[in-house]
N, C-alpha and C. Protein backbone atom coordinates (compact mmCIF):
# COMPACT_ATOMS: atom_id res chain seq x y z
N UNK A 1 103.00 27.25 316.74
CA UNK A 1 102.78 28.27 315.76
C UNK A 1 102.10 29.46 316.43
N UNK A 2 102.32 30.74 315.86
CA UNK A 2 101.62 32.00 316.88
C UNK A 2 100.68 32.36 315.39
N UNK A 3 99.85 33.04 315.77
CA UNK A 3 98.42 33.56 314.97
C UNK A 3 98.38 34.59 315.50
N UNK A 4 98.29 35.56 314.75
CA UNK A 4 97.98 36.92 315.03
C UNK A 4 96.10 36.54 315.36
N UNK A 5 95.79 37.85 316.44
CA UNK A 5 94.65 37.62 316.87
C UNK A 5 93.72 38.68 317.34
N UNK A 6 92.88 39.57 316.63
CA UNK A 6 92.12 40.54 316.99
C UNK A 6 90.49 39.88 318.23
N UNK A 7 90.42 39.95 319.35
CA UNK A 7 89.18 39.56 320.24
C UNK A 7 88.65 40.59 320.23
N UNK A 8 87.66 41.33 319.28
CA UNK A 8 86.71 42.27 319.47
C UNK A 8 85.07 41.78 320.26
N UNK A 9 85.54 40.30 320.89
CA UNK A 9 84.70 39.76 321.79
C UNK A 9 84.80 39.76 322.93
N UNK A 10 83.53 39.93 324.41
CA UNK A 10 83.52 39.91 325.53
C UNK A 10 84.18 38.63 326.26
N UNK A 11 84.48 37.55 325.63
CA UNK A 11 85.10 36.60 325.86
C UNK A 11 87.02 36.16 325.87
N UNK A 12 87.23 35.08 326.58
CA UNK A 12 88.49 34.85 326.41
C UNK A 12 88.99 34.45 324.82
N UNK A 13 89.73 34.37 324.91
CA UNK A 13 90.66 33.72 324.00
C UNK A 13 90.00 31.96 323.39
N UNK A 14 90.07 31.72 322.49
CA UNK A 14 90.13 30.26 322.28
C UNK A 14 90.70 29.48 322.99
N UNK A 15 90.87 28.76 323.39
CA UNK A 15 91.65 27.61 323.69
C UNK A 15 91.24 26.14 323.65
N UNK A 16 92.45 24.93 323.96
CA UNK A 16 92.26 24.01 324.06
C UNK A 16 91.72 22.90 324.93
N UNK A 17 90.68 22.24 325.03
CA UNK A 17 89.79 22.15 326.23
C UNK A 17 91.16 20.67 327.15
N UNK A 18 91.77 20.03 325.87
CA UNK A 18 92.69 19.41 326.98
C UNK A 18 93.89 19.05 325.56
N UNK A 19 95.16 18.69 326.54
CA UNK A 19 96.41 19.04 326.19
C UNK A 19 96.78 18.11 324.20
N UNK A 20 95.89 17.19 323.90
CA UNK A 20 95.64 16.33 323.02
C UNK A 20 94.84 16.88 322.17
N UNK A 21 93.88 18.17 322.42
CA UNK A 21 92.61 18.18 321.67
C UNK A 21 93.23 19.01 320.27
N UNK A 22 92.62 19.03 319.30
CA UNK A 22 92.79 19.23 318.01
C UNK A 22 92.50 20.52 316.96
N UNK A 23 91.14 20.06 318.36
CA UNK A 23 90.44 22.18 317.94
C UNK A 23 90.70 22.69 318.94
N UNK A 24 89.77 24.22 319.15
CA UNK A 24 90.05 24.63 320.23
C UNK A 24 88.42 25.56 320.07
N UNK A 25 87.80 25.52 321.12
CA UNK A 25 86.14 25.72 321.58
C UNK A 25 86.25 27.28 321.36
N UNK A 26 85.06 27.68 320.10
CA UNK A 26 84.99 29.31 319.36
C UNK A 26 83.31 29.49 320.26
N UNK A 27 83.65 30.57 320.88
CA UNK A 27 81.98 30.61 321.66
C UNK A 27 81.22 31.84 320.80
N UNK A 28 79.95 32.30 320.71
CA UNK A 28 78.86 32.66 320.24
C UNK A 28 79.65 34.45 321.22
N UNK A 29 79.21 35.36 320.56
CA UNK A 29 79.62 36.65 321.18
C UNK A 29 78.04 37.49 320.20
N UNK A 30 77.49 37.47 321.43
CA UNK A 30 75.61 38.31 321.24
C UNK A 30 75.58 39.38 322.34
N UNK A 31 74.90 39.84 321.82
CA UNK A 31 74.32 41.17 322.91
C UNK A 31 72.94 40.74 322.64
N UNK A 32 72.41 39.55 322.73
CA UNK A 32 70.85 38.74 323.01
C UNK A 32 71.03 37.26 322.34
N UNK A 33 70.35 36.62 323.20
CA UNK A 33 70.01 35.32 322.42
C UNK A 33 69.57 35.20 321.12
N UNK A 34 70.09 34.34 320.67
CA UNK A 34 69.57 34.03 319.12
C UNK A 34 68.79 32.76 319.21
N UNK A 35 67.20 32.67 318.70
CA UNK A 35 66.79 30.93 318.69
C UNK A 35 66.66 30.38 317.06
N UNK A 36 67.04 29.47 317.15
CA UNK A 36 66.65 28.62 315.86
C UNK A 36 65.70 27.70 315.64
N UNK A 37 64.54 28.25 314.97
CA UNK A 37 63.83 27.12 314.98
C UNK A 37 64.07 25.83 314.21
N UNK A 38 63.15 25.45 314.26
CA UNK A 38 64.05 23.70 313.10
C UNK A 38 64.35 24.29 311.69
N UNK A 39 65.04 23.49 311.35
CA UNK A 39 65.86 23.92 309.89
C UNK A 39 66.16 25.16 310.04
N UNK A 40 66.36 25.88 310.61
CA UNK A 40 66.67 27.16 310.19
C UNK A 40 68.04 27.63 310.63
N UNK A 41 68.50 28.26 309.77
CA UNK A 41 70.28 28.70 310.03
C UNK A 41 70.14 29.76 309.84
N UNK A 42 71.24 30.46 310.98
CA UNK A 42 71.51 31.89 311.12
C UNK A 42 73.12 31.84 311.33
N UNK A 43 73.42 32.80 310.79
CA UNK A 43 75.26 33.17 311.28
C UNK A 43 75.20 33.99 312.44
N UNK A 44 76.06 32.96 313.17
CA UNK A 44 76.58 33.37 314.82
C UNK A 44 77.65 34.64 314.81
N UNK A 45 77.72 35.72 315.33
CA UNK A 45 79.07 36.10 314.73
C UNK A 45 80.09 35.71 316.24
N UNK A 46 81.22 35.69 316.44
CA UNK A 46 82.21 35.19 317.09
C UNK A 46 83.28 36.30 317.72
N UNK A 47 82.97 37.81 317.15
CA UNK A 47 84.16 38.78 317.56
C UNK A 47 85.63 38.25 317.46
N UNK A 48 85.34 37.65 316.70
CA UNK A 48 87.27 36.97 316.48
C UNK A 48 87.40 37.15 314.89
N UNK A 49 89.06 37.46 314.52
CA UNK A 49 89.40 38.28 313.70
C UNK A 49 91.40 37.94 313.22
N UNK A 50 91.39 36.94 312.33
CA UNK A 50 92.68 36.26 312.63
C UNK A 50 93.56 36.25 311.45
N UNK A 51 94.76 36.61 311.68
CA UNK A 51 95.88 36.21 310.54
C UNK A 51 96.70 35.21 310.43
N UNK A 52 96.61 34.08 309.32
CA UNK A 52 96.70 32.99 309.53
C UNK A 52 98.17 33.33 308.48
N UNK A 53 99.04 32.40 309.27
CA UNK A 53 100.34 32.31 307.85
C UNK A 53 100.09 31.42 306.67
N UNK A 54 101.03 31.88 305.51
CA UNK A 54 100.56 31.45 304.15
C UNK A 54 100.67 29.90 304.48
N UNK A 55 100.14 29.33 303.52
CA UNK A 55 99.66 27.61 303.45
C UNK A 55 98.89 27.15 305.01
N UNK A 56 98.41 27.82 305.65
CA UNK A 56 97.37 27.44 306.61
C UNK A 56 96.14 28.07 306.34
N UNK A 57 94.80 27.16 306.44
CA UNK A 57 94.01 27.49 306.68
C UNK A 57 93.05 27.17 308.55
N UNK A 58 92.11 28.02 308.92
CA UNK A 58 91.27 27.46 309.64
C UNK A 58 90.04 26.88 309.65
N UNK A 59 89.54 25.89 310.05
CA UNK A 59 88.60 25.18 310.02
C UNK A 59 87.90 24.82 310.57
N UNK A 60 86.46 25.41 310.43
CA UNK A 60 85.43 25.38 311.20
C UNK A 60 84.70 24.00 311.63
N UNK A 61 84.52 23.75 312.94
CA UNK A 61 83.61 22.38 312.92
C UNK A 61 82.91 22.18 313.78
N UNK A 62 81.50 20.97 313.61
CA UNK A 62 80.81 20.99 314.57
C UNK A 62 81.48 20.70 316.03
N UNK A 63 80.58 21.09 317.37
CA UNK A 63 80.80 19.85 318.26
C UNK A 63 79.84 19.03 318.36
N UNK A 64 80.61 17.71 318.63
CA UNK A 64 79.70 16.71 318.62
C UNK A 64 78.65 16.39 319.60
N UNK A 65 78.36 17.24 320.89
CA UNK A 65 77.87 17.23 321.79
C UNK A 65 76.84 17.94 321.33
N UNK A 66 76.95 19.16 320.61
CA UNK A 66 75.69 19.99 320.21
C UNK A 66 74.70 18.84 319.28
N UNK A 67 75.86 18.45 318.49
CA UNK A 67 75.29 18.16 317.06
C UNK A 67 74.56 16.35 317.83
N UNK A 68 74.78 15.71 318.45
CA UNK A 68 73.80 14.75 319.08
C UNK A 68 72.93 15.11 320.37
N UNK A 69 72.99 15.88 321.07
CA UNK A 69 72.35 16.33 321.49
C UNK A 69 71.11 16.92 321.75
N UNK A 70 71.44 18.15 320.32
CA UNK A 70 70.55 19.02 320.23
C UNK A 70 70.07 19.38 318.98
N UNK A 71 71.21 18.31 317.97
CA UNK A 71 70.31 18.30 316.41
C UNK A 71 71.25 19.98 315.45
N UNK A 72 71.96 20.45 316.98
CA UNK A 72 73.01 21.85 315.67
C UNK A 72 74.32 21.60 315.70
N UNK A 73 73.93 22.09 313.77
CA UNK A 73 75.52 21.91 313.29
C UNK A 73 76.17 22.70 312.49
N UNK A 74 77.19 23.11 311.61
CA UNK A 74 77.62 24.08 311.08
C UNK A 74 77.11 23.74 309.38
N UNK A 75 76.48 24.51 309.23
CA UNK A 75 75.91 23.89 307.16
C UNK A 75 77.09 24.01 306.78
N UNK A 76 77.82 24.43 306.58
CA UNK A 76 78.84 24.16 305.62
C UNK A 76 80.22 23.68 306.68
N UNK A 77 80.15 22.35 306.22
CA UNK A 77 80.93 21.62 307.42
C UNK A 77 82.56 21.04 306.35
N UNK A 78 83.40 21.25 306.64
CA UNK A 78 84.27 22.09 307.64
C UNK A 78 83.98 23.44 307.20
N UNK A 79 83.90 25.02 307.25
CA UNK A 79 83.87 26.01 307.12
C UNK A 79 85.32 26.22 306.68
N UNK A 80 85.77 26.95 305.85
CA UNK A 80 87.00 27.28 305.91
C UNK A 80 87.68 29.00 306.04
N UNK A 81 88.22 29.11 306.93
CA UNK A 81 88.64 30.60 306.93
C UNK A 81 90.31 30.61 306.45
N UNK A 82 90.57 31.57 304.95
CA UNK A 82 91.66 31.14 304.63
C UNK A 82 92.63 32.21 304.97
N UNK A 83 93.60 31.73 304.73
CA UNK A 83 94.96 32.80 305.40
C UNK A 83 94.58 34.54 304.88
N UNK A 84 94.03 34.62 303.91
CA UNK A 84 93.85 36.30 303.64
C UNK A 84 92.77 36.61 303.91
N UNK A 85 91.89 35.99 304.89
CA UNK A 85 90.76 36.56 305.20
C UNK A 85 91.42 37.12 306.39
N UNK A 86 90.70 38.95 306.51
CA UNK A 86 90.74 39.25 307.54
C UNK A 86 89.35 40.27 308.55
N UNK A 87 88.18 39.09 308.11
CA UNK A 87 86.86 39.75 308.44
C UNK A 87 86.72 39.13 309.78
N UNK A 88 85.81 39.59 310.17
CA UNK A 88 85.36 38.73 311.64
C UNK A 88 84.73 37.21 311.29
N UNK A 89 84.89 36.40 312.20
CA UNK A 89 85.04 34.82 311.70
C UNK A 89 83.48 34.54 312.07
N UNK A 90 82.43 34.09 311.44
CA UNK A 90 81.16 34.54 311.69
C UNK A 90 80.72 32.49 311.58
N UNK A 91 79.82 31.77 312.01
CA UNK A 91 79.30 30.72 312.11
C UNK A 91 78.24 30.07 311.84
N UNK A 92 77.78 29.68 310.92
CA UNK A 92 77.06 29.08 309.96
C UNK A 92 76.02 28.14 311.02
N UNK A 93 75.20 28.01 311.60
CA UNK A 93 74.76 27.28 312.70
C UNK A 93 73.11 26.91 312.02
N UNK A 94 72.86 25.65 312.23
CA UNK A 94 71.83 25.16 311.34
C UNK A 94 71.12 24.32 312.46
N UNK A 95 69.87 24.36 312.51
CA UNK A 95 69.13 23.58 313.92
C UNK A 95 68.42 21.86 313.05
N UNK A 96 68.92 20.71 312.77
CA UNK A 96 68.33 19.62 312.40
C UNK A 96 67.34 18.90 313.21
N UNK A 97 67.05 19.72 314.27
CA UNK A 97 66.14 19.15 315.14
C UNK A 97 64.78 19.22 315.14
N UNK A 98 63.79 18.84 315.57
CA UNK A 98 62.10 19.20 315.68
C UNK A 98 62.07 20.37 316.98
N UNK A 99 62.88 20.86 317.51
CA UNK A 99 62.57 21.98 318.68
C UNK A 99 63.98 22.94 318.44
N UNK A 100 63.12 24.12 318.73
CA UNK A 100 63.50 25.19 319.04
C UNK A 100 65.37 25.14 319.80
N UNK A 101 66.40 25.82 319.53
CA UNK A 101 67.30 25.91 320.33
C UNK A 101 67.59 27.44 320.49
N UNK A 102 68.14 27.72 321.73
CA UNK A 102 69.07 29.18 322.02
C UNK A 102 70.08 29.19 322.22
N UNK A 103 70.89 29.66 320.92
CA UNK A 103 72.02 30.30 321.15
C UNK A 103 72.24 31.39 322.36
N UNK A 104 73.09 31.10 323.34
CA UNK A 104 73.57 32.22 324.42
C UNK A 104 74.81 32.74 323.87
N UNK A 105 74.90 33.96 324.66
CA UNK A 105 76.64 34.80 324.46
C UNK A 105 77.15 33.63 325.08
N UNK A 106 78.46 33.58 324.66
CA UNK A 106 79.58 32.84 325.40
C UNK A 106 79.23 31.25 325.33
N UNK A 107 78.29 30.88 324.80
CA UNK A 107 78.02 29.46 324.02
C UNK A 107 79.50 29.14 323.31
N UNK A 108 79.90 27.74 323.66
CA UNK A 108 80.67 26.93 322.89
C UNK A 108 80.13 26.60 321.30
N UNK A 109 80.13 27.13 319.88
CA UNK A 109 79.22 27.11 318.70
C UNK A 109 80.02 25.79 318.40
N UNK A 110 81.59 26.12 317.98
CA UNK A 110 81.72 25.10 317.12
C UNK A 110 83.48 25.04 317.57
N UNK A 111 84.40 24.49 317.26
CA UNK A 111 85.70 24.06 317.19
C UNK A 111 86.38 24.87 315.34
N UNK A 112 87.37 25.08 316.36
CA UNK A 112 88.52 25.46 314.97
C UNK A 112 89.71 24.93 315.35
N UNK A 113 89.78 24.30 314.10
CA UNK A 113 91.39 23.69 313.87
C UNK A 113 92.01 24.47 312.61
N UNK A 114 92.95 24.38 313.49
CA UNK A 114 94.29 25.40 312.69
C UNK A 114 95.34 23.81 311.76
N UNK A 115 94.77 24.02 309.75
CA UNK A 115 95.53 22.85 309.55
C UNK A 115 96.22 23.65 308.22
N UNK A 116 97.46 22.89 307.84
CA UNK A 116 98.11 22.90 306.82
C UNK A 116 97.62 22.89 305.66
N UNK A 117 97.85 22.96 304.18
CA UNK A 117 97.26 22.64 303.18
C UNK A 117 98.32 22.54 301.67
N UNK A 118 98.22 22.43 301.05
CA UNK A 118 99.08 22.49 299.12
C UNK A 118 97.85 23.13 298.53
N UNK A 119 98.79 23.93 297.45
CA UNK A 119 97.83 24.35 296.52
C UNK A 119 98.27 23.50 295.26
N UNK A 120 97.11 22.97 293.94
CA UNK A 120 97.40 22.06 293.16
C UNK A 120 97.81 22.70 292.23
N UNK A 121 98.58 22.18 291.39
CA UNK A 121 99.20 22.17 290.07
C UNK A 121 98.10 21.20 288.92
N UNK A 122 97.50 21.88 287.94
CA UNK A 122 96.95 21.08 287.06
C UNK A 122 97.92 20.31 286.12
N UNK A 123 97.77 19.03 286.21
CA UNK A 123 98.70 18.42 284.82
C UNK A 123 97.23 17.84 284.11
N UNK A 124 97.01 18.05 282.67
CA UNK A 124 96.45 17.88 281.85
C UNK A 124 96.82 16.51 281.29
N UNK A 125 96.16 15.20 281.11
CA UNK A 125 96.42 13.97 280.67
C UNK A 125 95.30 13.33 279.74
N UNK A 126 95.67 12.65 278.89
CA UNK A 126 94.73 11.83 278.69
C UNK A 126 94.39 10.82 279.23
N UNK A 127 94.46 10.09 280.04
CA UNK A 127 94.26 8.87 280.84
C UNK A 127 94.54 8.85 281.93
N UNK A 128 93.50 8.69 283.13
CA UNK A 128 94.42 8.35 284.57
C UNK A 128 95.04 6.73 284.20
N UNK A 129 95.76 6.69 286.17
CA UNK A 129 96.49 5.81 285.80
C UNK A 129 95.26 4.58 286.43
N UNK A 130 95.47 3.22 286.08
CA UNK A 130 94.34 2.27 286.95
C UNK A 130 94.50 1.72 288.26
N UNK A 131 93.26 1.78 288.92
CA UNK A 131 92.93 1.64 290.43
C UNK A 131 92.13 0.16 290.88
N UNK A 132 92.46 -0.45 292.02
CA UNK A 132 91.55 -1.89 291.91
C UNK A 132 90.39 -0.76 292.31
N UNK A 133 89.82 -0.27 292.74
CA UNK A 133 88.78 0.79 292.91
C UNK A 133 87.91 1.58 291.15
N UNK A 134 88.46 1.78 290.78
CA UNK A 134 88.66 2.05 288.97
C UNK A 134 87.45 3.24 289.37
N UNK A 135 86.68 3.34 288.56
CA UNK A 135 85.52 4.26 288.42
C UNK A 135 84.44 3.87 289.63
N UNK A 136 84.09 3.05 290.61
CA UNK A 136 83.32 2.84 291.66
C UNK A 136 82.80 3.98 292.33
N UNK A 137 81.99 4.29 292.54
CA UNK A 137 81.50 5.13 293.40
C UNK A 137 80.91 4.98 294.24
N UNK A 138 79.70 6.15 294.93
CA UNK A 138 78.99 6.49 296.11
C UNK A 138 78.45 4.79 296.28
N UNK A 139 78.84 4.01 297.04
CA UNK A 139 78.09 2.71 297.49
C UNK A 139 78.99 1.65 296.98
N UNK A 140 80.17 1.55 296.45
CA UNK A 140 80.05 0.09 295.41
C UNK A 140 80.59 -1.02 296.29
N UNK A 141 80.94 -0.47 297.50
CA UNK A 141 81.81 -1.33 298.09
C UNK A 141 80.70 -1.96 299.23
N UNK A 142 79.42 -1.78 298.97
CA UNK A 142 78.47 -2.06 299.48
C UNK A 142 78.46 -1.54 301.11
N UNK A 143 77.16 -2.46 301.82
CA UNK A 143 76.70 -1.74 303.25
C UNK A 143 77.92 -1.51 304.27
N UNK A 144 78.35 -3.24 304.27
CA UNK A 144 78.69 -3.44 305.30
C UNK A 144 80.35 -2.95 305.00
């Protein structure tokens, strides 16, 4: 698939870190470090700027190296950037840790995957249909 693609960043292009991978590594684009102290979230901005075709969206996500590591992750996880957005793609970055982190320029922030989607049709019913699951929720299927 081709994506139209504005880089108003000092950096390359996105890409895929190997031929299997799913996302592709969105780096931090600063003219200074940014630090986060604990709990605290700031939007990264990214200088990237994209036109996505209809029924795709993109999707923002942690990496998992930051996020065990170093305790950062994206607050609103997956992020979604949808096909008619055409603002600069900016990064939600949240520090869960007890210490301080720095964001650098050209930091790996987070992964975007480029995925498909449907939009729903409401059908109005009186009754769903029954599930061995039925109404169960958050826990019922217990720990283990």
């Amino acid at each position: 698939m081709k994506v139209k693609i504005i880089n108003a960043s000092h950096h390359s292009l996105p890409t895929y870190a190997t031929p299997l991978s799913a996302g592709m590594d969105i780096r931090a684009n600063l003219s200074e470090p940014v630090v986060l102290t604990p709990l605290e979230r700031k939007l990264i901005p990214t200088g990237l700027y994209i036109s996505l075709p209809e029924g795709y969206e993109a999707q923002m996500r942690p990496r998992s190296g930051l996020a065990l590591k170093y305790g950062i992750t994206l607050l609103n996880t997956p992020g979604t950037i949808d096909a008619d957005y055409r603002g600069e793609i900016g990064v939600i970055l949240v520090n869960l840790s007890a210490d301080p982190f720095t964001v650098n320029d050209g930091e790996r922030i987070c992964q975007m995957v480029i995925a498909t989607h449907d939009r729903a049709e409401w059908l109005p019913v009186e009754v769903l249909d029954e599930t061995e699951r039925g109404t169960g929720g958050f826990g019922h299927t217990g720990k283990l």
